[in-house]
PDB file of N, CA and C in Angstrom:
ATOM      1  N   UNK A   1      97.408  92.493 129.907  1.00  0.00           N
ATOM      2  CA  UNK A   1      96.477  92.334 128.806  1.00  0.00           C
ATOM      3  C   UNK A   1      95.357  93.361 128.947  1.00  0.00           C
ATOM      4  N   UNK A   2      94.855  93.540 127.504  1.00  0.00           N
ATOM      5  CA  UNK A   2      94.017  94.458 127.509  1.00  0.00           C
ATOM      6  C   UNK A   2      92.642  93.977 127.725  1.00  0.00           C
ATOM      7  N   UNK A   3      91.805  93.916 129.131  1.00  0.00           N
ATOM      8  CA  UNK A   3      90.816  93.170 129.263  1.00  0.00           C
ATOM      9  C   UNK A   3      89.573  93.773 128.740  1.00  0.00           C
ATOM     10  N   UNK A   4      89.415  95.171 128.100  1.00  0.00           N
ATOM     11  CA  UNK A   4      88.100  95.532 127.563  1.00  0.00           C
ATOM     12  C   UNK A   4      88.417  95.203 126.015  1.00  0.00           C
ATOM     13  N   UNK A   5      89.565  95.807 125.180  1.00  0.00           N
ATOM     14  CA  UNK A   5      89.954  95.378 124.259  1.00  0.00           C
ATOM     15  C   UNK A   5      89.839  94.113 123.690  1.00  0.00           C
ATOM     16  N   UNK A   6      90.400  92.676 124.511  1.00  0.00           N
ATOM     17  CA  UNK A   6      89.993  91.552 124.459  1.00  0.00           C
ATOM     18  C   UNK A   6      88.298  91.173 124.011  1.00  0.00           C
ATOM     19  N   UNK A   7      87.592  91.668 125.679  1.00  0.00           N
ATOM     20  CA  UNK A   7      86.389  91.582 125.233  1.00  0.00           C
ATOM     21  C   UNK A   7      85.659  92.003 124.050  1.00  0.00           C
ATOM     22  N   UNK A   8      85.552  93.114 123.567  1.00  0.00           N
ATOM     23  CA  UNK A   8      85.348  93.766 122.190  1.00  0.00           C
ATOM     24  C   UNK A   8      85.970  92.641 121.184  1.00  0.00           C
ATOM     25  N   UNK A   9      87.025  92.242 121.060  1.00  0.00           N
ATOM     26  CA  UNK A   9      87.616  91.827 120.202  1.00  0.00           C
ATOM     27  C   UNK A   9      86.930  90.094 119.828  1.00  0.00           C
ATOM     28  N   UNK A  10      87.014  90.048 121.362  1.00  0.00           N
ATOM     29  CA  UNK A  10      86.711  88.691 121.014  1.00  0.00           C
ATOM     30  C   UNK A  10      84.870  88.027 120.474  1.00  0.00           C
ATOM     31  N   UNK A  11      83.855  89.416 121.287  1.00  0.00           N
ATOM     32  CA  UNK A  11      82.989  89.390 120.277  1.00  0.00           C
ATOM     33  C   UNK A  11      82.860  89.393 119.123  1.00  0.00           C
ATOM     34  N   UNK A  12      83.367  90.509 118.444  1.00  0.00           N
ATOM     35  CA  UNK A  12      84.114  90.491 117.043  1.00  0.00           C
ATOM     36  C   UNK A  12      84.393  89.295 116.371  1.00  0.00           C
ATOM     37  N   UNK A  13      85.232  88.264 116.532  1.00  0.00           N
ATOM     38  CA  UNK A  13      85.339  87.152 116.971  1.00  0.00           C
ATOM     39  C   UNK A  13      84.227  86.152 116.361  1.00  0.00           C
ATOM     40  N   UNK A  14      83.382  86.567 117.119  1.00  0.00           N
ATOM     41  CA  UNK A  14      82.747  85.283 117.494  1.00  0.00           C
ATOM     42  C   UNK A  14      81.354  85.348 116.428  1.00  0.00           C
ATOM     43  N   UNK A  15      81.343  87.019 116.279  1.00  0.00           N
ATOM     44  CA  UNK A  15      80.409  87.232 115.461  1.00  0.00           C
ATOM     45  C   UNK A  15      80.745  87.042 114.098  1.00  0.00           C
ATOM     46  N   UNK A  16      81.752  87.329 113.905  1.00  0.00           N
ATOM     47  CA  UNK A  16      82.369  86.584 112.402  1.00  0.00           C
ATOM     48  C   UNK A  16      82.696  85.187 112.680  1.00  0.00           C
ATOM     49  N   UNK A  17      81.953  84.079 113.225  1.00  0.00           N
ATOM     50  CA  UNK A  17      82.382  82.931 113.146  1.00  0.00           C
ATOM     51  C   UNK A  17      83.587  82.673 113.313  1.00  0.00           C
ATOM     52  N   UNK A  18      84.646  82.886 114.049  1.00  0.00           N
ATOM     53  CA  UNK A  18      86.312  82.524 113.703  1.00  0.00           C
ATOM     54  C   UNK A  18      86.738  82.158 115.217  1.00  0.00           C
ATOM     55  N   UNK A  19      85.601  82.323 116.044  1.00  0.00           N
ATOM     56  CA  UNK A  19      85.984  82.166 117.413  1.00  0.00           C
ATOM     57  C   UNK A  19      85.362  81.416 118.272  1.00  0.00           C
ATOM     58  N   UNK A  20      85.094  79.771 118.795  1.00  0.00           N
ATOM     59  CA  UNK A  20      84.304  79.407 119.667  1.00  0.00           C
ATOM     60  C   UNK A  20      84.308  80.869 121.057  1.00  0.00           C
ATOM     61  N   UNK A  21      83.044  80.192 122.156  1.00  0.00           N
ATOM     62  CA  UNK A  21      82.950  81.255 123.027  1.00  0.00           C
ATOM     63  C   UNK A  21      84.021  80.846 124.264  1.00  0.00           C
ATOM     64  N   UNK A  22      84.381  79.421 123.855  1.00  0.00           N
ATOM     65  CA  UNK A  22      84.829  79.446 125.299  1.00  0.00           C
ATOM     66  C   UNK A  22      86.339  79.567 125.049  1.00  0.00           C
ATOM     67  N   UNK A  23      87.443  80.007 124.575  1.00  0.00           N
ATOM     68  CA  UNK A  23      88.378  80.549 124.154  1.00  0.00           C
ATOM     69  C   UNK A  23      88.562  82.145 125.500  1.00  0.00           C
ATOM     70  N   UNK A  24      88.871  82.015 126.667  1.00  0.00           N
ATOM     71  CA  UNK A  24      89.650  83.133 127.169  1.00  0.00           C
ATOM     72  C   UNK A  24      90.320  83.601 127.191  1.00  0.00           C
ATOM     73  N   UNK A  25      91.547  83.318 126.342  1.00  0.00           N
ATOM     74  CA  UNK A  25      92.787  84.005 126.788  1.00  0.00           C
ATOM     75  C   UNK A  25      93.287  84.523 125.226  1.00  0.00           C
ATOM     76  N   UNK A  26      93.499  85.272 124.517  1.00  0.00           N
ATOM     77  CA  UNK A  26      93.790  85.596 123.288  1.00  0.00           C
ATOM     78  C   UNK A  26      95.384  85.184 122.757  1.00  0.00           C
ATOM     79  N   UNK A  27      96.192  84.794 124.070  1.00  0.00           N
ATOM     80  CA  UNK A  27      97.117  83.771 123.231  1.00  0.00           C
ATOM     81  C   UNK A  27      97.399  82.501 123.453  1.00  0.00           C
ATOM     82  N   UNK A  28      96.054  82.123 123.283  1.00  0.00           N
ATOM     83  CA  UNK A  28      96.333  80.786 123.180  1.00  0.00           C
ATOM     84  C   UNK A  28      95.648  79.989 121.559  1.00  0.00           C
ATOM     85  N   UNK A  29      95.280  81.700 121.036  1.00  0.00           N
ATOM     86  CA  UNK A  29      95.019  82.269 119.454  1.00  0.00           C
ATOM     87  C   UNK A  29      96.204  81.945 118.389  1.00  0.00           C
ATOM     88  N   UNK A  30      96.628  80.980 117.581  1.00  0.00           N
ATOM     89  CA  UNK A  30      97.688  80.964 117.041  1.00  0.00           C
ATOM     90  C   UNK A  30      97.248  81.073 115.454  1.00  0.00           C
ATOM     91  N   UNK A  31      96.173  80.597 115.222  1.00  0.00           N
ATOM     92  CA  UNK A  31      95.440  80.363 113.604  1.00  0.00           C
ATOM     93  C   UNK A  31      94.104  80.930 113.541  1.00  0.00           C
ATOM     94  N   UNK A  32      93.866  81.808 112.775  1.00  0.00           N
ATOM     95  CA  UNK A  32      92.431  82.486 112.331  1.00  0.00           C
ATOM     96  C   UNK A  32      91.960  82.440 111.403  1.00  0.00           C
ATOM     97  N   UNK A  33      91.094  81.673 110.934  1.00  0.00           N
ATOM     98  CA  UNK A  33      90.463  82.121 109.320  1.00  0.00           C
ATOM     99  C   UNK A  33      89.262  82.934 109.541  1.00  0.00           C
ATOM    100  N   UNK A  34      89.520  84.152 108.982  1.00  0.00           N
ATOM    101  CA  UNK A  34      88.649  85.092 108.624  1.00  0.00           C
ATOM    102  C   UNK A  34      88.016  85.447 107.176  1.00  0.00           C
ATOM    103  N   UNK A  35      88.405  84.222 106.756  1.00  0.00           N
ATOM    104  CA  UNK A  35      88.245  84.260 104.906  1.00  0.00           C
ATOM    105  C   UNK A  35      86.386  84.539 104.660  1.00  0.00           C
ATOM    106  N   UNK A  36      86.224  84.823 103.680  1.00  0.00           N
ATOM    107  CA  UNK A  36      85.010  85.289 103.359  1.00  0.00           C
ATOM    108  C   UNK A  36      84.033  85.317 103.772  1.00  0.00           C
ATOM    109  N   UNK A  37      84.259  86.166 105.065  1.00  0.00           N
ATOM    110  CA  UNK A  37      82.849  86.664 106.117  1.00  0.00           C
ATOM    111  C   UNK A  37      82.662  88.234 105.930  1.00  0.00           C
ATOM    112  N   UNK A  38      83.169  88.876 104.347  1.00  0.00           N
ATOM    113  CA  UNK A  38      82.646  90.151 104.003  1.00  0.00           C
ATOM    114  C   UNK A  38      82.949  91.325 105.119  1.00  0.00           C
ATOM    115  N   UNK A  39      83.688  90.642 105.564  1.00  0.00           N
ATOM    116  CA  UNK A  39      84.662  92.429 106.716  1.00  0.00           C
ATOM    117  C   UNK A  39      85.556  93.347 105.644  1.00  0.00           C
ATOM    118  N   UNK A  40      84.610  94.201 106.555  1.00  0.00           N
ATOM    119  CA  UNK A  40      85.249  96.011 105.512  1.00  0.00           C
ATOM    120  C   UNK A  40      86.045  96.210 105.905  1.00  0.00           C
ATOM    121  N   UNK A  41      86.445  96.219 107.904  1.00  0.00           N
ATOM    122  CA  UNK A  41      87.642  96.915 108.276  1.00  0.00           C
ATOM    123  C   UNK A  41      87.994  95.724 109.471  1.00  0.00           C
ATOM    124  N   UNK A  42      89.169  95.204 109.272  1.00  0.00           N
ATOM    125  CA  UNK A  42      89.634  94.482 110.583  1.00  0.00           C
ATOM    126  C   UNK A  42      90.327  95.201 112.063  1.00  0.00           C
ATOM    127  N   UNK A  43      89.360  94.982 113.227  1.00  0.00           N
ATOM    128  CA  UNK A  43      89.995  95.710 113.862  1.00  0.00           C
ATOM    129  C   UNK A  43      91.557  95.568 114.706  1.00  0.00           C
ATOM    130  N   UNK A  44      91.464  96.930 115.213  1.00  0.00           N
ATOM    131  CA  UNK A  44      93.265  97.788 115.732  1.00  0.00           C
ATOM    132  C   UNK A  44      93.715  96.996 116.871  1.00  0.00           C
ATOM    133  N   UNK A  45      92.575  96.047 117.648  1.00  0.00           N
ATOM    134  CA  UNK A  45      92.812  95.231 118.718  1.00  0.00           C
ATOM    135  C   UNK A  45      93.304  93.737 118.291  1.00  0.00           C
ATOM    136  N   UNK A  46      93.209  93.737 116.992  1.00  0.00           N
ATOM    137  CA  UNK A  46      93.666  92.335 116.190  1.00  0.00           C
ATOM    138  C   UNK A  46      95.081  92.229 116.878  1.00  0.00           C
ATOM    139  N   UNK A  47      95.969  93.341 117.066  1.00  0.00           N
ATOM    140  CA  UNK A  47      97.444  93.286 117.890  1.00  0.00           C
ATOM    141  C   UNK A  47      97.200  92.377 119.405  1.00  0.00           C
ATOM    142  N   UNK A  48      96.112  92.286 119.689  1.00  0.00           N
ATOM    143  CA  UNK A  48      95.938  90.905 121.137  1.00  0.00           C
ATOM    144  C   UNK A  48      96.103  89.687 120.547  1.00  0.00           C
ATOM    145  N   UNK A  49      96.684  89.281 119.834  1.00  0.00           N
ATOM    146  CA  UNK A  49      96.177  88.205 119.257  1.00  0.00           C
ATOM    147  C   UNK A  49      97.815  88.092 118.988  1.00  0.00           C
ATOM    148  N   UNK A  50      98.876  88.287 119.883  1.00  0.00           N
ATOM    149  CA  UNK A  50     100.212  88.298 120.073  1.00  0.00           C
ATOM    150  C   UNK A  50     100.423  87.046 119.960  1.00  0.00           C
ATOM    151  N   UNK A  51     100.096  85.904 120.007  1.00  0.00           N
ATOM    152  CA  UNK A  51     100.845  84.205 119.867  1.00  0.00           C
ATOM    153  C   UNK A  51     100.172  84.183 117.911  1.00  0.00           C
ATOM    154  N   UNK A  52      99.460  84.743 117.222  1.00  0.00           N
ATOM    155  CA  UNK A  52      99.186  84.706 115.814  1.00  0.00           C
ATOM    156  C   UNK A  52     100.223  84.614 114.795  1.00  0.00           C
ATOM    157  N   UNK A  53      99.890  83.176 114.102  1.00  0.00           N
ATOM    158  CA  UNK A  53     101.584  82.798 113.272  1.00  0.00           C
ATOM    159  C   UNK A  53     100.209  82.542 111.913  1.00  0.00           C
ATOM    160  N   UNK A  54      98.979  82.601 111.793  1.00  0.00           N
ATOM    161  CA  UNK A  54      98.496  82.510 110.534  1.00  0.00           C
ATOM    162  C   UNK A  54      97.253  82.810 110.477  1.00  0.00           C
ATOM    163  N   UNK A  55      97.110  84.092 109.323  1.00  0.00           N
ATOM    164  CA  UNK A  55      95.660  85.017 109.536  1.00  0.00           C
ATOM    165  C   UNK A  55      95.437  85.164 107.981  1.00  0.00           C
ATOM    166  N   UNK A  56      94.142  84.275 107.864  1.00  0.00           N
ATOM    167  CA  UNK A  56      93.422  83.536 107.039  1.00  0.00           C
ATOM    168  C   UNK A  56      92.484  85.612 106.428  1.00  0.00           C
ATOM    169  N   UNK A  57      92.808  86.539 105.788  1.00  0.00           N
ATOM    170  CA  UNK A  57      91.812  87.568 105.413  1.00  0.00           C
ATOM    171  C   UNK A  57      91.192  87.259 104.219  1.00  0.00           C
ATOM    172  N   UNK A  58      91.074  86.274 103.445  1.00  0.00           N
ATOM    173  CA  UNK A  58      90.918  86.300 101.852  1.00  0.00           C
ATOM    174  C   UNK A  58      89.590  86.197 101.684  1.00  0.00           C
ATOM    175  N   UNK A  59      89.501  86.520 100.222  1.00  0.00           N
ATOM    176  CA  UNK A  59      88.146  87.128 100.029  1.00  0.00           C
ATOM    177  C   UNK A  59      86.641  87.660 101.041  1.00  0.00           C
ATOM    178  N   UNK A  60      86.950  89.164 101.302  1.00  0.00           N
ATOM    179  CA  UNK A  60      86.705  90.351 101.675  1.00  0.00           C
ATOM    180  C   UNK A  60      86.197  91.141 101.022  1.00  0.00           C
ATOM    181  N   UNK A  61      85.980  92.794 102.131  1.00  0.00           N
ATOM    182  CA  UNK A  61      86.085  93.576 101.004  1.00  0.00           C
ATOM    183  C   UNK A  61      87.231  94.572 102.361  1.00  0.00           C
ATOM    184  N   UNK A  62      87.993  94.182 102.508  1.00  0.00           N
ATOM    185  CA  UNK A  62      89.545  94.935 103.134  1.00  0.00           C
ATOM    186  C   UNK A  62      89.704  95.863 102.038  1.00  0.00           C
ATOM    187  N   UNK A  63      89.841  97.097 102.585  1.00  0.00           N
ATOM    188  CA  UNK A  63      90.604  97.932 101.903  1.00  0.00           C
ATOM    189  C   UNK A  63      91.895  98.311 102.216  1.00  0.00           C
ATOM    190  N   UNK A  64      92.071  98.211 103.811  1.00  0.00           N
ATOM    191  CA  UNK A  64      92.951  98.558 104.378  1.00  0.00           C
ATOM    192  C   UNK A  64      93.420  97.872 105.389  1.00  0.00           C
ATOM    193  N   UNK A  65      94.584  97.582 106.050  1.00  0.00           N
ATOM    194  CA  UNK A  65      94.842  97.117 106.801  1.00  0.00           C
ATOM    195  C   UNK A  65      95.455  98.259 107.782  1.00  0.00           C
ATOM    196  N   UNK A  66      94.660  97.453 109.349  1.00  0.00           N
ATOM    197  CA  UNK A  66      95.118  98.296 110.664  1.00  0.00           C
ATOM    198  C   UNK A  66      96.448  98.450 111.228  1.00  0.00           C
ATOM    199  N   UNK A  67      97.627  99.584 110.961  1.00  0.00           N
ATOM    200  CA  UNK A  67      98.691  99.924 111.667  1.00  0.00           C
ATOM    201  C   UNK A  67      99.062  98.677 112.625  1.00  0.00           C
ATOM    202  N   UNK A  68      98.265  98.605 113.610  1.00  0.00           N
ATOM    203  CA  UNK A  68      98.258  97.566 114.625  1.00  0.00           C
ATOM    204  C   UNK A  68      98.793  96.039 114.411  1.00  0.00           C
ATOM    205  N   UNK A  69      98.758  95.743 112.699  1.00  0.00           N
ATOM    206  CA  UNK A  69      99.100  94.528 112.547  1.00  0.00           C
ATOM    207  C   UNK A  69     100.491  94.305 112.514  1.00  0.00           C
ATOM    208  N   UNK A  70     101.350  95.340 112.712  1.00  0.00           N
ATOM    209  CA  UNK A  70     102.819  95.070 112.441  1.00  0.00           C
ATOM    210  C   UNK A  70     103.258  94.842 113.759  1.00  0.00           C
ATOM    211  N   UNK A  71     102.013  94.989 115.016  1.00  0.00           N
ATOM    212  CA  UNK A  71     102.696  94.459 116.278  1.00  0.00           C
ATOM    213  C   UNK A  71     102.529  92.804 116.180  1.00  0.00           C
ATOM    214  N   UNK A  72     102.194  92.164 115.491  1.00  0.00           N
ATOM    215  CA  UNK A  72     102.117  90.630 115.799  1.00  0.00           C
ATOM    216  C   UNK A  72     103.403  90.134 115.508  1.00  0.00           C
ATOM    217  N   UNK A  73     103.710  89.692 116.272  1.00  0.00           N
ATOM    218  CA  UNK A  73     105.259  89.589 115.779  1.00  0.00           C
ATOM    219  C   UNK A  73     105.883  88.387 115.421  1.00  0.00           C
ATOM    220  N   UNK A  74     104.644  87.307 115.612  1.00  0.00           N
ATOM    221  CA  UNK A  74     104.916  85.788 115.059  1.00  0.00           C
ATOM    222  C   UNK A  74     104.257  85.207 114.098  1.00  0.00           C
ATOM    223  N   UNK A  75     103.622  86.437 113.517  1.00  0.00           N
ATOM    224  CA  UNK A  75     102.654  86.185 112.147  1.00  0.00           C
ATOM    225  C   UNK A  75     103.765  86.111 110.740  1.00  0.00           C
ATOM    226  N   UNK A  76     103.693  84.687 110.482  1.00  0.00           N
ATOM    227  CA  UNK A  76     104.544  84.441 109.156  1.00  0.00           C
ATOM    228  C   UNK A  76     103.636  84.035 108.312  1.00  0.00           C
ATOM    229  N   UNK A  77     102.345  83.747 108.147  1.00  0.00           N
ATOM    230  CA  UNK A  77     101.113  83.199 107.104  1.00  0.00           C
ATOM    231  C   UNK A  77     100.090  84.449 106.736  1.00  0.00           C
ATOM    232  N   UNK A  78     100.211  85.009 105.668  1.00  0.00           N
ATOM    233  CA  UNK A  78      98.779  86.443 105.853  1.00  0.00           C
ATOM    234  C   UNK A  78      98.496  86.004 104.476  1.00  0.00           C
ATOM    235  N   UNK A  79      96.798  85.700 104.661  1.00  0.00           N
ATOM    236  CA  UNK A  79      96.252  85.822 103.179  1.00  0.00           C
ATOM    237  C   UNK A  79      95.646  86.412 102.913  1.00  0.00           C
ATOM    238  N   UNK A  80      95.577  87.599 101.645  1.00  0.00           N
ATOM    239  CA  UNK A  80      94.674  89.018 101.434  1.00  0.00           C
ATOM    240  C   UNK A  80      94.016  88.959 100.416  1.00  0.00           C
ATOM    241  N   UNK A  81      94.429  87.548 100.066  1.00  0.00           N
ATOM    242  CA  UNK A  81      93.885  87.844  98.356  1.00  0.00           C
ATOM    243  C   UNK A  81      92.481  88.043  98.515  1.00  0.00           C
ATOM    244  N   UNK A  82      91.783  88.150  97.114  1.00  0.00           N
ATOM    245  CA  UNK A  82      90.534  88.323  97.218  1.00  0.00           C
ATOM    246  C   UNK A  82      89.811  89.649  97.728  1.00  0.00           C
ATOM    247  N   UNK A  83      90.254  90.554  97.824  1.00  0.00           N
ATOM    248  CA  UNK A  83      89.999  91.777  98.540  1.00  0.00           C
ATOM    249  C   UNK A  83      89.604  93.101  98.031  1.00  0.00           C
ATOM    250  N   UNK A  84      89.749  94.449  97.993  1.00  0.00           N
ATOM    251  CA  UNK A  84      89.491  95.596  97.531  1.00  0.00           C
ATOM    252  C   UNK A  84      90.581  96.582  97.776  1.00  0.00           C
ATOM    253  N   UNK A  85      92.250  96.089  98.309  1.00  0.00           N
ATOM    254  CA  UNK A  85      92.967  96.790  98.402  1.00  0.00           C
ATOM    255  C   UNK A  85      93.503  97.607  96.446  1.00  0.00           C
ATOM    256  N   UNK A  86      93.585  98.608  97.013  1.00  0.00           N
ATOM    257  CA  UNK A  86      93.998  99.759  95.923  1.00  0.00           C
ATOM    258  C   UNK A  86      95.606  99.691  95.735  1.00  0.00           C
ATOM    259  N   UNK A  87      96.268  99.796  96.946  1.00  0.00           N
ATOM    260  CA  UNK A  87      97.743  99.650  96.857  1.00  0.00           C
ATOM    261  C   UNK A  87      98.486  98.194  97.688  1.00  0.00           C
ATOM    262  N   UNK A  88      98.887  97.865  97.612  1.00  0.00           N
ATOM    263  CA  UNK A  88      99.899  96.709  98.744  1.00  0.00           C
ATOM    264  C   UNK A  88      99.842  97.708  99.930  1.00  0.00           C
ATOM    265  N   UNK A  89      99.009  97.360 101.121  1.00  0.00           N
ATOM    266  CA  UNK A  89      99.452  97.639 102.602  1.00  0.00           C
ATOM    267  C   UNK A  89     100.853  98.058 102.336  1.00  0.00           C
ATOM    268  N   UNK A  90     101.093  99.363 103.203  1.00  0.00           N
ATOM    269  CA  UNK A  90     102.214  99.686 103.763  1.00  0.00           C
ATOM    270  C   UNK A  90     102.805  98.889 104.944  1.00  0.00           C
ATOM    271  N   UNK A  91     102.295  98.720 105.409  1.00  0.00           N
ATOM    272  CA  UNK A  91     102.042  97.950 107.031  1.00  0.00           C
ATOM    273  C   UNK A  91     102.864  96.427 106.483  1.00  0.00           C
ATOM    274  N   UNK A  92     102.194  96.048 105.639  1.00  0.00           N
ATOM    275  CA  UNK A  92     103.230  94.803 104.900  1.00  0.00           C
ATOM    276  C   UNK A  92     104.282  94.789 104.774  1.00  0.00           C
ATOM    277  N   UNK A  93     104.608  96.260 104.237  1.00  0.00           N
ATOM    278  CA  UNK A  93     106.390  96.065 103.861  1.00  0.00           C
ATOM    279  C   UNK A  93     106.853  96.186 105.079  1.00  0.00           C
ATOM    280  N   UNK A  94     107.182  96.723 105.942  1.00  0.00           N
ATOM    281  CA  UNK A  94     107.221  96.803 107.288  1.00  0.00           C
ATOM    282  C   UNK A  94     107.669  95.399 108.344  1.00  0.00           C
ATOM    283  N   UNK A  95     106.562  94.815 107.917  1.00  0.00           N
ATOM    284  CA  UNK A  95     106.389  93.518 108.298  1.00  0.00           C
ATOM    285  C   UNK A  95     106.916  92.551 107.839  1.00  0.00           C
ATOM    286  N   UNK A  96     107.031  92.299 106.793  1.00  0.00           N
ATOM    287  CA  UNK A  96     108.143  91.566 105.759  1.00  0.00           C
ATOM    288  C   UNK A  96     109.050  91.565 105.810  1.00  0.00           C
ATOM    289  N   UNK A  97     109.475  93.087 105.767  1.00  0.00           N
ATOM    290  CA  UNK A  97     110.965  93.150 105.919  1.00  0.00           C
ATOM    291  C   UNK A  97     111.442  92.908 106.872  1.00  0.00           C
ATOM    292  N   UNK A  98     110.601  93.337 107.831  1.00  0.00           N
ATOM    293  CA  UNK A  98     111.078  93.020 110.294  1.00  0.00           C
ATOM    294  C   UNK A  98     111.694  91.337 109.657  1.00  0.00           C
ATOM    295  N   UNK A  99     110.490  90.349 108.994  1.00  0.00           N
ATOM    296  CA  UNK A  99     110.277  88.960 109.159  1.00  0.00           C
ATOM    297  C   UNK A  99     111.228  88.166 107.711  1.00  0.00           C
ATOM    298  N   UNK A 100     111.840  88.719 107.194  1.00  0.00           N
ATOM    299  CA  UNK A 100     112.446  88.444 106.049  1.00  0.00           C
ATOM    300  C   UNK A 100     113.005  86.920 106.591  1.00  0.00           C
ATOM    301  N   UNK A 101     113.628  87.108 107.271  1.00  0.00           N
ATOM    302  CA  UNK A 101     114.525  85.423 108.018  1.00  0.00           C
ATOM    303  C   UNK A 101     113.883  84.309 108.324  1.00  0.00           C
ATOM    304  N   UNK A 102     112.357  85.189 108.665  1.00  0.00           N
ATOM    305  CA  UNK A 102     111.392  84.230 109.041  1.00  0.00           C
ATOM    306  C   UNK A 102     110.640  83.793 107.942  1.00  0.00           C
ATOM    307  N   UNK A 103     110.841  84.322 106.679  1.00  0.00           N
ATOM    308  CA  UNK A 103     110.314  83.610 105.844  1.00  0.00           C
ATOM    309  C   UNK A 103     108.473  83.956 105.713  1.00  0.00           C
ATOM    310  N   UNK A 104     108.397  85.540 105.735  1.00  0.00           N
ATOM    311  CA  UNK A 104     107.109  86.162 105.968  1.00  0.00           C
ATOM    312  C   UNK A 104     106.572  85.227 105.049  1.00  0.00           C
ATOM    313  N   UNK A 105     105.241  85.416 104.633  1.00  0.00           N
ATOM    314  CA  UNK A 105     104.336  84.384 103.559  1.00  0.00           C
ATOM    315  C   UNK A 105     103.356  85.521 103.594  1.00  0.00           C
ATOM    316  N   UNK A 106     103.047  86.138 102.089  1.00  0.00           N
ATOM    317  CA  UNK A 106     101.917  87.024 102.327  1.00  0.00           C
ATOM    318  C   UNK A 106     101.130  86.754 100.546  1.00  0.00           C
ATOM    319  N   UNK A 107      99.976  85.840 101.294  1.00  0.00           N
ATOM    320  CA  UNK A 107      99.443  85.502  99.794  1.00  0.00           C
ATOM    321  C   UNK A 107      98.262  86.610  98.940  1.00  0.00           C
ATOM    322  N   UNK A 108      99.241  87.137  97.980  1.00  0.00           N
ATOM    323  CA  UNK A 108      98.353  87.913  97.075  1.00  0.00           C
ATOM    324  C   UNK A 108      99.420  88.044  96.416  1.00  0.00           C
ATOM    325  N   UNK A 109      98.515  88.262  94.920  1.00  0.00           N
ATOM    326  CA  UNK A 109      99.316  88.333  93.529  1.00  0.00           C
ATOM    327  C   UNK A 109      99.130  89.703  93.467  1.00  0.00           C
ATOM    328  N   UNK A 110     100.650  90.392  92.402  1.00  0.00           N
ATOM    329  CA  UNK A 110     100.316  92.078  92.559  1.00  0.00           C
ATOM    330  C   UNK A 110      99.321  92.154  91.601  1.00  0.00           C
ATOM    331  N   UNK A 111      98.912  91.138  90.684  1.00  0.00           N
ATOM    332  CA  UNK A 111      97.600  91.695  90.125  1.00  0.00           C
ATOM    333  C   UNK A 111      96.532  92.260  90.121  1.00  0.00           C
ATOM    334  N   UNK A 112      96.379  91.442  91.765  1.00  0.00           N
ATOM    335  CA  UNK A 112      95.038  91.995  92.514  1.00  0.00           C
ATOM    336  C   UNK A 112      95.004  93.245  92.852  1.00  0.00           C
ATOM    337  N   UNK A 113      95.900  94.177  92.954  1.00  0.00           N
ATOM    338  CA  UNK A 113      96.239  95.124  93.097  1.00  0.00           C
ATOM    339  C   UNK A 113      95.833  96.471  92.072  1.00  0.00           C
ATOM    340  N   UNK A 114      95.150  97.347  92.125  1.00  0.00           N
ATOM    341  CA  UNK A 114      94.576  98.049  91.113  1.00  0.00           C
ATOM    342  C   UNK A 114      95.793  99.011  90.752  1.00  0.00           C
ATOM    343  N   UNK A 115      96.678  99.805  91.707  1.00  0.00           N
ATOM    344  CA  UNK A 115      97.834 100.182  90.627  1.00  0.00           C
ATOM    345  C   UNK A 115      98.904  99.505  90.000  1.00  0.00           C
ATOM    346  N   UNK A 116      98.731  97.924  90.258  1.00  0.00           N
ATOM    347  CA  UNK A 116      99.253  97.231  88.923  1.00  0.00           C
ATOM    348  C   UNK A 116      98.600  96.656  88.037  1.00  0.00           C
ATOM    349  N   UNK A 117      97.248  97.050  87.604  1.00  0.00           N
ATOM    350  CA  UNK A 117      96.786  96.898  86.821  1.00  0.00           C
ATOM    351  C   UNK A 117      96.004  97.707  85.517  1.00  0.00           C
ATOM    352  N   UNK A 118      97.698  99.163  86.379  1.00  0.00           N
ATOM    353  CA  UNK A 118      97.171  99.878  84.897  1.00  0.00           C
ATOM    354  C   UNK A 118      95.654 100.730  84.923  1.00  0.00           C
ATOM    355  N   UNK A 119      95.452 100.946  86.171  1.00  0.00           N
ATOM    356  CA  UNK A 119      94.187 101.916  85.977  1.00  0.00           C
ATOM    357  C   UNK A 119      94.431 102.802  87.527  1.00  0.00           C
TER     358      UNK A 119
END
């Protein structure tokens, strides 16, 4: 494990409310709501968070999502709605498709989406 990474991360964490302090070990992390605590960019160390089966992002202002998220590899729950993405994450399809069997779950309508909405 990545023990400076962790640390960083888990401040991160804690400063967005989503993390009591006494939580040491990052997989024993399975559920996160990160829903509307106004994060611009989620960070690249979010990949410690390897036991993660449901990550709460909705209403934000995400534009993008970190490469790093296609290492979680037991994440079947992602919610984005609410956000400032321009296109559908690449990183999603990726991920979806790895998890198709598993029955990925990725909540956002393509509406929310500004190149399906026609501008």
């Amino acid at each position: 494990m990545d023990i400076n990474g962790w640390s960083e991360l888990k401040k991160w964490l804690i400063k967005h409310k989503a993390l009591g302090e006494n939580i040491d070990n990052p997989l024993y992390i399975t559920r996160l709501n990160l829903s509307s605590k106004e994060i611009k960019e989620l960070p690249g160390s979010i990949e410690l968070l390897e036991n993660l089966v449901t990550l709460d992002l909705s209403d934000n202002f995400l534009e993008a999502l970190p490469e790093s998220i296609k290492n979680l590899k037991k994440l079947i729950n992602l919610n984005i709605s609410k956000n400032n993405f321009k296109v559908l994450p690449e990183v999603l399809g990726e991920k979806c498709k790895r998890q198709f069997d598993r029955k990925c779950r990725c909540a956002a309508k393509m509406s929310e989406f500004k190149q399906f909405k026609g501008s």
